[in-house]
Every structure is written in structure tokens, then in C-alpha cells.
Protein backbone atom coordinates (compact mmCIF):
# COMPACT_ATOMS: atom_id res chain seq x y z
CA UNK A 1 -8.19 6.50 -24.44
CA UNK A 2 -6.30 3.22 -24.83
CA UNK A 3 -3.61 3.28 -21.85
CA UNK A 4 -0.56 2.67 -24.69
CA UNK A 5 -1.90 5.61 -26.81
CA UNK A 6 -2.16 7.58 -23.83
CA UNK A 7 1.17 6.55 -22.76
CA UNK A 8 2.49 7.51 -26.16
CA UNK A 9 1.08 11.00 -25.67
CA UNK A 10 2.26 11.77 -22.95
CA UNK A 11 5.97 11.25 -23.73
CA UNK A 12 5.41 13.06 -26.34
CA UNK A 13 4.30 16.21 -24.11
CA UNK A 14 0.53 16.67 -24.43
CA UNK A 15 -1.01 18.25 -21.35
CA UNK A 16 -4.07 16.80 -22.52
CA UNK A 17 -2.90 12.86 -22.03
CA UNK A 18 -0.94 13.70 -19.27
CA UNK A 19 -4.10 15.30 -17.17
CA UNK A 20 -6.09 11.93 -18.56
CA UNK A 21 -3.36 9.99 -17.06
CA UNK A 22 -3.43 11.60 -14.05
CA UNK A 23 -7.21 11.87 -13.81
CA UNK A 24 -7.74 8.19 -14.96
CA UNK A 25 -5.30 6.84 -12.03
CA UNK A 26 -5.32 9.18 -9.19
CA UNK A 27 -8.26 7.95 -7.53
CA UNK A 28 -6.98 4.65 -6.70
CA UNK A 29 -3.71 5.53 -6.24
CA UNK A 30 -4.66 8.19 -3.71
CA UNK A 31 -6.63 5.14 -2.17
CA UNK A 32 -3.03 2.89 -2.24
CA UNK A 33 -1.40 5.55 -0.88
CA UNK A 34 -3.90 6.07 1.68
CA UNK A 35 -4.09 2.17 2.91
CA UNK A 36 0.19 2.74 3.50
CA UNK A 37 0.24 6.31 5.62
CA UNK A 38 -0.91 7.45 8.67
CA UNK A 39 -2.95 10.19 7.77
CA UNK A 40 -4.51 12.45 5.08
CA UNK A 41 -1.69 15.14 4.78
CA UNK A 42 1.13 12.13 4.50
CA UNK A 43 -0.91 10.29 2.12
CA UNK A 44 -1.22 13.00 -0.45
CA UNK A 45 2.33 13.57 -0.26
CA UNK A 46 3.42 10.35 -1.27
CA UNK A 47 0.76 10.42 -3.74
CA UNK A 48 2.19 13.30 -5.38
CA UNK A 49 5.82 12.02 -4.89
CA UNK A 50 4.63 9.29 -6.53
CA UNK A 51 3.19 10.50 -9.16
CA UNK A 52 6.06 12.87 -9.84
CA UNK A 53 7.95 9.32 -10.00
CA UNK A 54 5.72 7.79 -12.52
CA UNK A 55 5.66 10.85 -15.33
CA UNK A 56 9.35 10.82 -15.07
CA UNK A 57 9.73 6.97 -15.36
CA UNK A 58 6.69 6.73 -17.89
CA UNK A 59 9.62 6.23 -20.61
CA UNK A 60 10.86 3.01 -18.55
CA UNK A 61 7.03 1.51 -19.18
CA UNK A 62 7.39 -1.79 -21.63
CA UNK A 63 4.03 -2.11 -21.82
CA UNK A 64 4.54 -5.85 -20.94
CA UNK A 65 1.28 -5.83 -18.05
CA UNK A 66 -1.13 -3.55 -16.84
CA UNK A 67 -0.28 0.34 -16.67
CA UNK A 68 -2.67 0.37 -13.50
CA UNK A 69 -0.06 -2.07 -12.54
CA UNK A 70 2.97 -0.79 -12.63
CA UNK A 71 1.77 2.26 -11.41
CA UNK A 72 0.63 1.04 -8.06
CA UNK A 73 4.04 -0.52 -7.78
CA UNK A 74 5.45 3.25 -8.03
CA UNK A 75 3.09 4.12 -5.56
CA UNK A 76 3.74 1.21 -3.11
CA UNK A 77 7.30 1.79 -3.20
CA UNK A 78 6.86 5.72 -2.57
CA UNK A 79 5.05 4.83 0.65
CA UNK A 80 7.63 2.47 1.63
CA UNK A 81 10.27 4.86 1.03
CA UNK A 82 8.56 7.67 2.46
CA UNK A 83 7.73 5.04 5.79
CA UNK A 84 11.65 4.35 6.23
CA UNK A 85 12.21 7.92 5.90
CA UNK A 86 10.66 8.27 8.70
CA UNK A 87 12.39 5.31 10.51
CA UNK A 88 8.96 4.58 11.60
CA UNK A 89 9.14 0.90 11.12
CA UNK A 90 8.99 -2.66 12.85
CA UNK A 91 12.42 -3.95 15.01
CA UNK A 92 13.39 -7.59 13.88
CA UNK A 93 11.08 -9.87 16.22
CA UNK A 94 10.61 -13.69 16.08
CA UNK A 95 7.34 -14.77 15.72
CA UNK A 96 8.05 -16.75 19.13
CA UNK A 97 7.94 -13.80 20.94
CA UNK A 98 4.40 -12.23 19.66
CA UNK A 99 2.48 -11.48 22.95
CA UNK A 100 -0.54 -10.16 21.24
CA UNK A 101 -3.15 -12.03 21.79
CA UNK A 102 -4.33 -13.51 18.60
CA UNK A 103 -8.18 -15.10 18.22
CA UNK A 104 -9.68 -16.77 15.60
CA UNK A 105 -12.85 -16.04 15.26
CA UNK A 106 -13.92 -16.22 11.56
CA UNK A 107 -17.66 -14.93 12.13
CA UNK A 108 -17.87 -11.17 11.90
CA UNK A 109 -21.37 -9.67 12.05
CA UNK A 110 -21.17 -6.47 10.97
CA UNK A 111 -20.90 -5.48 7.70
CA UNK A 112 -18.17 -2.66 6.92
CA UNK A 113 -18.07 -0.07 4.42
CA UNK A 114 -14.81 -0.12 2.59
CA UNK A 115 -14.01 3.75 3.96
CA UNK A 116 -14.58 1.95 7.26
CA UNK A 117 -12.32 -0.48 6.68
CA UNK A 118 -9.41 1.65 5.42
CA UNK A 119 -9.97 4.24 8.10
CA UNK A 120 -9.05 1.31 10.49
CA UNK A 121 -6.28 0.19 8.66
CA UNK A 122 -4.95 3.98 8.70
CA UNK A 123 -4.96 3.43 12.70
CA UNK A 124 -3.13 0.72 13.06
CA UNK A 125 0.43 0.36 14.07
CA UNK A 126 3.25 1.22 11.31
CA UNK A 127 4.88 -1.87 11.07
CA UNK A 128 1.07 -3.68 10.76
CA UNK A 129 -0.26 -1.58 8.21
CA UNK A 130 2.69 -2.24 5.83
CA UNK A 131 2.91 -6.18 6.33
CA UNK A 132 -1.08 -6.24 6.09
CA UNK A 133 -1.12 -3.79 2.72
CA UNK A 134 1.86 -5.72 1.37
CA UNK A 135 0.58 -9.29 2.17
CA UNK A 136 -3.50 -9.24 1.88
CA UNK A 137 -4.25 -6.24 -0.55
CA UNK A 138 -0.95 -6.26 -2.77
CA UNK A 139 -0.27 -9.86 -3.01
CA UNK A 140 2.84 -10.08 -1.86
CA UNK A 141 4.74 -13.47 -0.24
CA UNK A 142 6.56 -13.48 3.31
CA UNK A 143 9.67 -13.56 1.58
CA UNK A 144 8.98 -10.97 -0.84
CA UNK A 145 8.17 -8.45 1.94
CA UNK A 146 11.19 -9.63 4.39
CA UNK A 147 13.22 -9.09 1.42
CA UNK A 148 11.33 -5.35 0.40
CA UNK A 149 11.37 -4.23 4.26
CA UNK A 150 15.16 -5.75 5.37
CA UNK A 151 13.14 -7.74 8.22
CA UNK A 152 12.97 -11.51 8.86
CA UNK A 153 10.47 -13.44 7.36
CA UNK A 154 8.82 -14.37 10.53
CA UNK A 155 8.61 -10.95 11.72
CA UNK A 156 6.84 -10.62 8.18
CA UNK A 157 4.18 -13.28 9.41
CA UNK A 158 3.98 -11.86 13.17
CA UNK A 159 3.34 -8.70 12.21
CA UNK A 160 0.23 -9.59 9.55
CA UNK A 161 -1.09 -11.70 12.02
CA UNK A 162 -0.88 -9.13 14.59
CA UNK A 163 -2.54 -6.96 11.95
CA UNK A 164 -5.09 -9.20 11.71
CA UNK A 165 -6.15 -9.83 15.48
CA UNK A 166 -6.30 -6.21 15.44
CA UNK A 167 -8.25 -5.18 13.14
CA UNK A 168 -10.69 -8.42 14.07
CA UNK A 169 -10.93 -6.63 17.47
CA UNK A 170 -11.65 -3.41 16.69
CA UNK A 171 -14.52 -4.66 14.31
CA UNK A 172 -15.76 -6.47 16.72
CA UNK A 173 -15.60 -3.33 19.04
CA UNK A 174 -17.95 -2.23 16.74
């Protein structure tokens, strides 16, 4: 089903569209969800939150990009609400002051798996994870995320490079 039909039918209160909705979307939205939180139990939490969040918004759609879209922006901004919630984020640091060692080593031999590869960005450190999702996977500028998060820009920067030296270390532990 076309996703503006689908849309359609689902304000108008068919449990059919709605469960295509939800089955069409959920997979990779569990996945977003899943790159943001810590582990399994948080992550489908937010999920649901977020889903919750986009039936009751679906009326707000305008249809003027992607539904996929502007759902994962639902589901972004449920993690990030459900991570300061939790006051488990990064303090203000200058980029001056990183002390983890960063090396750039652009050769990686080992060839990872993508569950691999989010399994290790579940492990990382809060503030990492979120700068690393926001920044690499989601697109988003320096600005744009100092702006999102109420950090500094440079702490922005610091903490996806320290993202990046560690999860270059830990697949090279590998």
C-alpha cells in the first residue's frame, strides 16, 4: 500500500492500515531505536513510546518527504528524550581537553556483520553513542546536534571522535 493511502487510512481508523503501518516500519525503527539505548528492554520502550508518538501525530504528516522519514525523526527524538530522562548524558567538555587516545588507522581487516556492529555501538559510552548515531548514521551537522543536545559544538566533535577511536579499537580487538 502506497504510504499516503495508508496514511489516509489510518486517520481514518482502520486497524487494518494501522497494523500495515506498524508492520511496514517497525523493523527499522526498532533498529533506530536500538543504535540510541543501552539495551534491549530500553530500546523497545522507546520504540513503543515512539510509536505511540507517531499514530497520534500521523495527522501533523504533510506528506512533503518520506514517511520512513519523518518517522525516524519521531523515533530519534524519543531516544533523546528518553536519554535526558535519564540525565545520562555528556558534561560540556572542550575538545582541548579529550585525553582519549585517538588513532588513525583507516585499514580494518575484519569484516563485521551489521548486528556486530550495532551490538558495539550499544556498548559504548552514552554521550558517544548519541553524537556517533546523530552525526554518522542520521546525518546530522555539529551544530545541529550541539543545538539538539544543549552541549557545545566541540564537545559535539570530541565526543564522535571519541566514538570513533573506540569503536576502531574494539574492532581491532577483534
Amino acid at each position: 500500500m502506497e504510504d499516503a493511502l495508508l496514511v489516509q487510512e489510518c486517520l481514518n481508523g482502520k486497524p487494518r492500515a494501522q497494523k500495515a503501518l506498524f508492520d511496514k516500519f517497525a523493523p527499522k525503527m526498532l533498529a533506530v531505536c536500538a543504535r540510541y539505548m543501552k539495551d534491549h528492554a530500553e530500546t523497545e520502550d522507546v520504540f513503543q513510546i515512539g510509536m505511540v508518538k507517531v499514530f497520534n501525530k500521523l495527522s501533523d504528516f504533510k506528506a512533503e518527504g518520506p514517511l520512513e522519514g519523518w518517522i525516524r525523526r519521531i523515533m530519534v527524538n524519543s531516544c533523546l528524550d528518553q536519554l535526558r530522562k535519564n540525565q545520562r548524558f555528556v558534561t560540556d567538555r572542550n575538545i582541548d581537553d579529550v585525553s582519549y587516545r585517538i588513532e588513525v588507522k583507516e585499514e580494518i581487516s575484519s569484516q563485521l556483520m551489521a548486528e556486530d556492529l550495532i551490538a558495539l555501538i550499544q556498548k559504548m559510552p552514552t554521550g558517544y553513542r548519541v553524537v556517533f548515531n546523530l552525526f554518522a548514521i542520521e546525518g546530522y551537522s555539529h551544530q545541529e546536534i550541539a543545538e539538539q543536545l544543549n552541549i557545545s559544538e566541540s564537545t559535539s566533535k570530541s565526543q564522535y571522535l571519541r566514538a570513533r577511536a573506540y569503536l576502531r579499537q574494539r574492532i581491532e580487538e577483534r
